[in-house]
N, C-alpha and C. Protein backbone atom coordinates (compact mmCIF):
# COMPACT_ATOMS: atom_id res chain seq x y z
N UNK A 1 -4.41 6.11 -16.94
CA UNK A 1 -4.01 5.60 -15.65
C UNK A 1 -4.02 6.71 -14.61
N UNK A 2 -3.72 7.92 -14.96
CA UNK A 2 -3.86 8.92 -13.74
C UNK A 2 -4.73 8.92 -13.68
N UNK A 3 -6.30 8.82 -14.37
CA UNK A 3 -7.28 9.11 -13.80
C UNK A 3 -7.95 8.14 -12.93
N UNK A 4 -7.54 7.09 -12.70
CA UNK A 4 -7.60 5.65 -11.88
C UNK A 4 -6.99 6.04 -10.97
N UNK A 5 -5.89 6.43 -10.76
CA UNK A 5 -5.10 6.29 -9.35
C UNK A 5 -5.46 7.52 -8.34
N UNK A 6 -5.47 7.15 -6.80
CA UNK A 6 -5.92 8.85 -6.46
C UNK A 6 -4.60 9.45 -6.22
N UNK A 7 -4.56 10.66 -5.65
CA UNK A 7 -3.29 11.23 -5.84
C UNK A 7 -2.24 10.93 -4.40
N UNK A 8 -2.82 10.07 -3.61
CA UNK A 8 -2.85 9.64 -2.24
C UNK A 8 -2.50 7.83 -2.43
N UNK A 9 -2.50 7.44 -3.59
CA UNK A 9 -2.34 6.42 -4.22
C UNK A 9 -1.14 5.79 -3.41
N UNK A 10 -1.02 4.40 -2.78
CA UNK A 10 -0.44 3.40 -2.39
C UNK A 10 -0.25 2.28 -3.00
N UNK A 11 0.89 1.30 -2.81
CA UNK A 11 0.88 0.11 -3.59
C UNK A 11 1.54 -0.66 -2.70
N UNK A 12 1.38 -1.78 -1.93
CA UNK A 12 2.46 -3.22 -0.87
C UNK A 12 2.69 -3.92 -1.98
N UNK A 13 3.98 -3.81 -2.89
CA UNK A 13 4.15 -5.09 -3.73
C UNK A 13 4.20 -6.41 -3.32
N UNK A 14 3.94 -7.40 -4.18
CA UNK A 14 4.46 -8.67 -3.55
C UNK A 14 5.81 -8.62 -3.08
N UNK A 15 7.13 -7.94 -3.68
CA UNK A 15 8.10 -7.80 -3.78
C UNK A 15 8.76 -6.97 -1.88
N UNK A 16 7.54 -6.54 -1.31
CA UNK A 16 7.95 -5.71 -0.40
C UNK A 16 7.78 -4.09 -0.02
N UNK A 17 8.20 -4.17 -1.62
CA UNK A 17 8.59 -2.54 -2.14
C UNK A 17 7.07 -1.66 -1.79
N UNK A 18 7.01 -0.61 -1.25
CA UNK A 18 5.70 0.45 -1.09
C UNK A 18 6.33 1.27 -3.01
N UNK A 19 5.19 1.16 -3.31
CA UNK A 19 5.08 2.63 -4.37
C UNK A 19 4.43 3.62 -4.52
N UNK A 20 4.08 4.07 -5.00
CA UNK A 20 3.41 5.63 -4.78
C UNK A 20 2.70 5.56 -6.38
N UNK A 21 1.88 6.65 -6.70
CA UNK A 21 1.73 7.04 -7.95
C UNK A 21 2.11 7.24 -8.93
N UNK A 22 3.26 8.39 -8.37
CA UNK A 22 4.58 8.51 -9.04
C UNK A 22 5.25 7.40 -9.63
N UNK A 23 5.18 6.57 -8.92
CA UNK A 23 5.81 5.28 -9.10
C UNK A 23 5.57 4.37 -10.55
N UNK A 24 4.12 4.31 -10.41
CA UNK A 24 3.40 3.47 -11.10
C UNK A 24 3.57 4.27 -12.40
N UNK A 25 3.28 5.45 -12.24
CA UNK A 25 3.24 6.37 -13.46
C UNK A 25 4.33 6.33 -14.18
N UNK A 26 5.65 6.29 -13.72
CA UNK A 26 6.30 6.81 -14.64
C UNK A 26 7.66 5.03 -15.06
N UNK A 27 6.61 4.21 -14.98
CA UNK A 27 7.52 2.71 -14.72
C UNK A 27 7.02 2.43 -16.17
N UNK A 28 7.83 1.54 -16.67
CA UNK A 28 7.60 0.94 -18.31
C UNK A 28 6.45 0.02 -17.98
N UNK A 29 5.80 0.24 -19.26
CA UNK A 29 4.78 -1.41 -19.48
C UNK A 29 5.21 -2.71 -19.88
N UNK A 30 5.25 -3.36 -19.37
CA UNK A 30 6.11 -4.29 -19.45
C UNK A 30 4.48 -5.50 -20.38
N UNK A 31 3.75 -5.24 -20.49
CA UNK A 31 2.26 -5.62 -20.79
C UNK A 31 2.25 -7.03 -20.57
N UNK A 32 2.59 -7.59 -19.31
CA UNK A 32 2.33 -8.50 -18.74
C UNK A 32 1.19 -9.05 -18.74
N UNK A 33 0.15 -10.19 -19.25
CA UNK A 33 -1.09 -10.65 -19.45
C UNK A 33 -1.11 -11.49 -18.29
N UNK A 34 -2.22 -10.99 -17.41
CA UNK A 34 -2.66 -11.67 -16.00
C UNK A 34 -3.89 -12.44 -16.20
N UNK A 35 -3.69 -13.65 -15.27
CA UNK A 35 -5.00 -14.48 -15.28
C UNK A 35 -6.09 -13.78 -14.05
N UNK A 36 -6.93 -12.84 -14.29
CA UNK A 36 -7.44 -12.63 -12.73
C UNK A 36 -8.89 -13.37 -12.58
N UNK A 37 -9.36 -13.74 -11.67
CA UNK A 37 -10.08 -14.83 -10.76
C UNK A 37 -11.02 -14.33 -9.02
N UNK A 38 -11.93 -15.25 -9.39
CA UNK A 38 -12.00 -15.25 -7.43
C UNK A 38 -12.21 -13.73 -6.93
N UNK A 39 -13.09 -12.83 -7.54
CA UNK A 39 -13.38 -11.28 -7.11
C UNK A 39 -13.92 -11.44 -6.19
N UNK A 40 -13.99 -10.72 -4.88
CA UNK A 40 -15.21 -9.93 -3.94
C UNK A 40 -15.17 -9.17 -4.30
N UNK A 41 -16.64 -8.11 -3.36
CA UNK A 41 -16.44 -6.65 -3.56
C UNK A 41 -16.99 -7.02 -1.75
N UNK A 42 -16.84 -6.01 -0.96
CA UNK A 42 -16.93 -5.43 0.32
C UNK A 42 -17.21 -4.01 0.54
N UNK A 43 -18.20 -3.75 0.51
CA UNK A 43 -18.68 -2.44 1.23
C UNK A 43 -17.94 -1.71 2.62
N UNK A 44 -17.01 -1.10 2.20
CA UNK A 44 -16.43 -0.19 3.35
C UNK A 44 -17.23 0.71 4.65
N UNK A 45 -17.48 1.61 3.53
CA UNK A 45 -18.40 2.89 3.87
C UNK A 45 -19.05 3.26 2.80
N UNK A 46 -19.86 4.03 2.77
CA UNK A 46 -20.20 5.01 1.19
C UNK A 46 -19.14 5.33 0.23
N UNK A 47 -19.01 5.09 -0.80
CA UNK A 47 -17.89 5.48 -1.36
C UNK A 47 -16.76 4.61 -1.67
N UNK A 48 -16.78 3.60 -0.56
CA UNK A 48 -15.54 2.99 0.02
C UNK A 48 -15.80 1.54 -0.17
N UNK A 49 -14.97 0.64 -1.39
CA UNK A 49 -14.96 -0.38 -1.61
C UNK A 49 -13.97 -1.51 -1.51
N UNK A 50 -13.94 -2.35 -0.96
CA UNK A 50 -12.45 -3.84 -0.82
C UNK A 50 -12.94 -4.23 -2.14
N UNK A 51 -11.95 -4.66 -3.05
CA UNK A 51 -11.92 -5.74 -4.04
C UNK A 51 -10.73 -6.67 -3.57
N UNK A 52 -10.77 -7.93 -3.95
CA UNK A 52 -9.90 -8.58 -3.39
C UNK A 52 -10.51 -9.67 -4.88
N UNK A 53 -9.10 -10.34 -4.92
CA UNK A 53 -8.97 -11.44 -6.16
C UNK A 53 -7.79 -12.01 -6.46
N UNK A 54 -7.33 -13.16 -6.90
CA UNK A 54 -6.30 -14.14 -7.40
C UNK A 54 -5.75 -13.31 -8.74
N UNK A 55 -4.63 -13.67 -8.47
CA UNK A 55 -3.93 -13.55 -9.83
C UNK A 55 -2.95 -13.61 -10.54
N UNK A 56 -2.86 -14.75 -11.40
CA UNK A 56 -1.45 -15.44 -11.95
C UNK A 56 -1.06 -14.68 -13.01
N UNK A 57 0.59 -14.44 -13.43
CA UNK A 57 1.42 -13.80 -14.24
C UNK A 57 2.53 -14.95 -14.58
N UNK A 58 2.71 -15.22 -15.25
CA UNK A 58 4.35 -15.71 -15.38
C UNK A 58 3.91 -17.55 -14.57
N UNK A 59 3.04 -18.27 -14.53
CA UNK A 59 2.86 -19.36 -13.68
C UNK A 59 3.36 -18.93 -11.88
N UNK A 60 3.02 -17.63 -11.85
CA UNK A 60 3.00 -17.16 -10.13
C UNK A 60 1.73 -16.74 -9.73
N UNK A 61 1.39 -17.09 -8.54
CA UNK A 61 -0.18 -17.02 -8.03
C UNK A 61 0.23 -15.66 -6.98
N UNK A 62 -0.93 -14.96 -6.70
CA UNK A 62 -0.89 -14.16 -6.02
C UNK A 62 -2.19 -13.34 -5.21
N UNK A 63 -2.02 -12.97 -3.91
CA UNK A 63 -3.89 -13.00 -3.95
C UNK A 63 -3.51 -11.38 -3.70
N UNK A 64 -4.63 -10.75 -3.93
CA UNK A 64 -4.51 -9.00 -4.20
C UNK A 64 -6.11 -8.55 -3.67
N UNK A 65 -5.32 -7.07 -3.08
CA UNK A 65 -6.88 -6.77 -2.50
C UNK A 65 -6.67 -5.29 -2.82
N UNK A 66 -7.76 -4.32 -3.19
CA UNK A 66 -7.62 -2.92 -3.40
C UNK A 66 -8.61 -2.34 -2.69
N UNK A 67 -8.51 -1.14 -2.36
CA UNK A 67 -9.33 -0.07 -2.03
C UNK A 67 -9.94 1.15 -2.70
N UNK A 68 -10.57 0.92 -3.16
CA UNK A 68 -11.41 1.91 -4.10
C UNK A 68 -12.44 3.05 -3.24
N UNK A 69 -12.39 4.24 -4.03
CA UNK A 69 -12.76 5.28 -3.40
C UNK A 69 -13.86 6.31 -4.51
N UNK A 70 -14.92 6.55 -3.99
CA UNK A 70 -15.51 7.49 -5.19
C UNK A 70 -15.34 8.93 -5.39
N UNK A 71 -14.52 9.13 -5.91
CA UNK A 71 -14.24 10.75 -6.50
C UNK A 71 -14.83 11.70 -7.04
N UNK A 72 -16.12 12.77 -7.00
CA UNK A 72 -16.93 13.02 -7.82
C UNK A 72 -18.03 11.94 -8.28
N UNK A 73 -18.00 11.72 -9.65
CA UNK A 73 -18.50 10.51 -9.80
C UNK A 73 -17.96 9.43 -10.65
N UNK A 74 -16.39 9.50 -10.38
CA UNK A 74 -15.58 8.26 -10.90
C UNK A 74 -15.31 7.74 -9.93
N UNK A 75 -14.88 6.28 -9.73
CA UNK A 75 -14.10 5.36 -8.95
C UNK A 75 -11.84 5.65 -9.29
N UNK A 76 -11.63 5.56 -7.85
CA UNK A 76 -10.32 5.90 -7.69
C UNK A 76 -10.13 4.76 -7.31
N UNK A 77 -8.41 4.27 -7.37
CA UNK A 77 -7.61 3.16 -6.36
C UNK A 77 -6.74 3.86 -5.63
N UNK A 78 -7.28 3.61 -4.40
CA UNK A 78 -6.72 4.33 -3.07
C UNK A 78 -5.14 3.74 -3.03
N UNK A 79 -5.46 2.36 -2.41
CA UNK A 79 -4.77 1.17 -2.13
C UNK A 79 -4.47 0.22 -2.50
N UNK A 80 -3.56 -0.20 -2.93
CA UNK A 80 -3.39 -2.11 -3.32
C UNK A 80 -2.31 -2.82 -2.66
N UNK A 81 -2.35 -3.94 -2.45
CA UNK A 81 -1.70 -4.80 -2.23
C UNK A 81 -1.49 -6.32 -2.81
N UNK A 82 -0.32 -6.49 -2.74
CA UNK A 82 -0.46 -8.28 -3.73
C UNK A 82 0.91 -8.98 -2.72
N UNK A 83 0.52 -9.97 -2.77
CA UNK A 83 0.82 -11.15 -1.44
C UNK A 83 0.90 -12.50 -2.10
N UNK A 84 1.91 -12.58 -2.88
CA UNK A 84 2.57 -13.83 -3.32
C UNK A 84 2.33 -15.31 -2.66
N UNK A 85 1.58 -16.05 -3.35
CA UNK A 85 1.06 -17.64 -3.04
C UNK A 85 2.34 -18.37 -3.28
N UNK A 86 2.97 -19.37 -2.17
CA UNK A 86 4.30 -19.58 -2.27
C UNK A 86 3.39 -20.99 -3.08
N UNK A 87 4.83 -21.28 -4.02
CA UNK A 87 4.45 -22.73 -4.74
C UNK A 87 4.51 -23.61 -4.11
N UNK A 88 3.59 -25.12 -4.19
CA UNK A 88 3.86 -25.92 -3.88
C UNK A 88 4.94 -26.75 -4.05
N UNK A 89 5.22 -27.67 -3.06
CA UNK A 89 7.08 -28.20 -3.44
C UNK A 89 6.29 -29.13 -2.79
């Protein structure tokens, strides 16, 4: 996982909460099995990619978009965000 995240690494939870790297790194796995769905990819700049996609946990929907960055010649996650699909009632 550190080698995925950049060191500049961001996170907008659904929850609100901003996290950091740090964050992510040192949090339990809770090994939550996600349904993910519905990918783009978006060309930023060189280097610079949007992914954006659906994705259910627990019967909660959620739509999520990341920012990916090329490092050398691996792919980094700059950015993410996830934005909770309110249920229907």
């Amino acid at each position: 996982m550190t080698e995925l995240l950049a060191d500049d690494f961001e996170e907008y939870g659904s929850s609100g909460r901003v996290f950091y790297k740090s964050d992510v790194l040192s949090a339990p796995d809770f090994g939550a099995a996600y349904d993910l769905s519905d990918f783009t990819f978006t060309d930023l700049a060189e280097g610079v990619v949007l992914v954006k996609y659906k994705a259910v946990v627990s019967n909660q929907e959620s739509l999520r978009s990341s920012i990916w960055v090329k490092a050398s010649s691996s792919w980094q996650l700059l950015h993410h965000q996830a934005t909770v699909v309110p249920s229907a009632t």
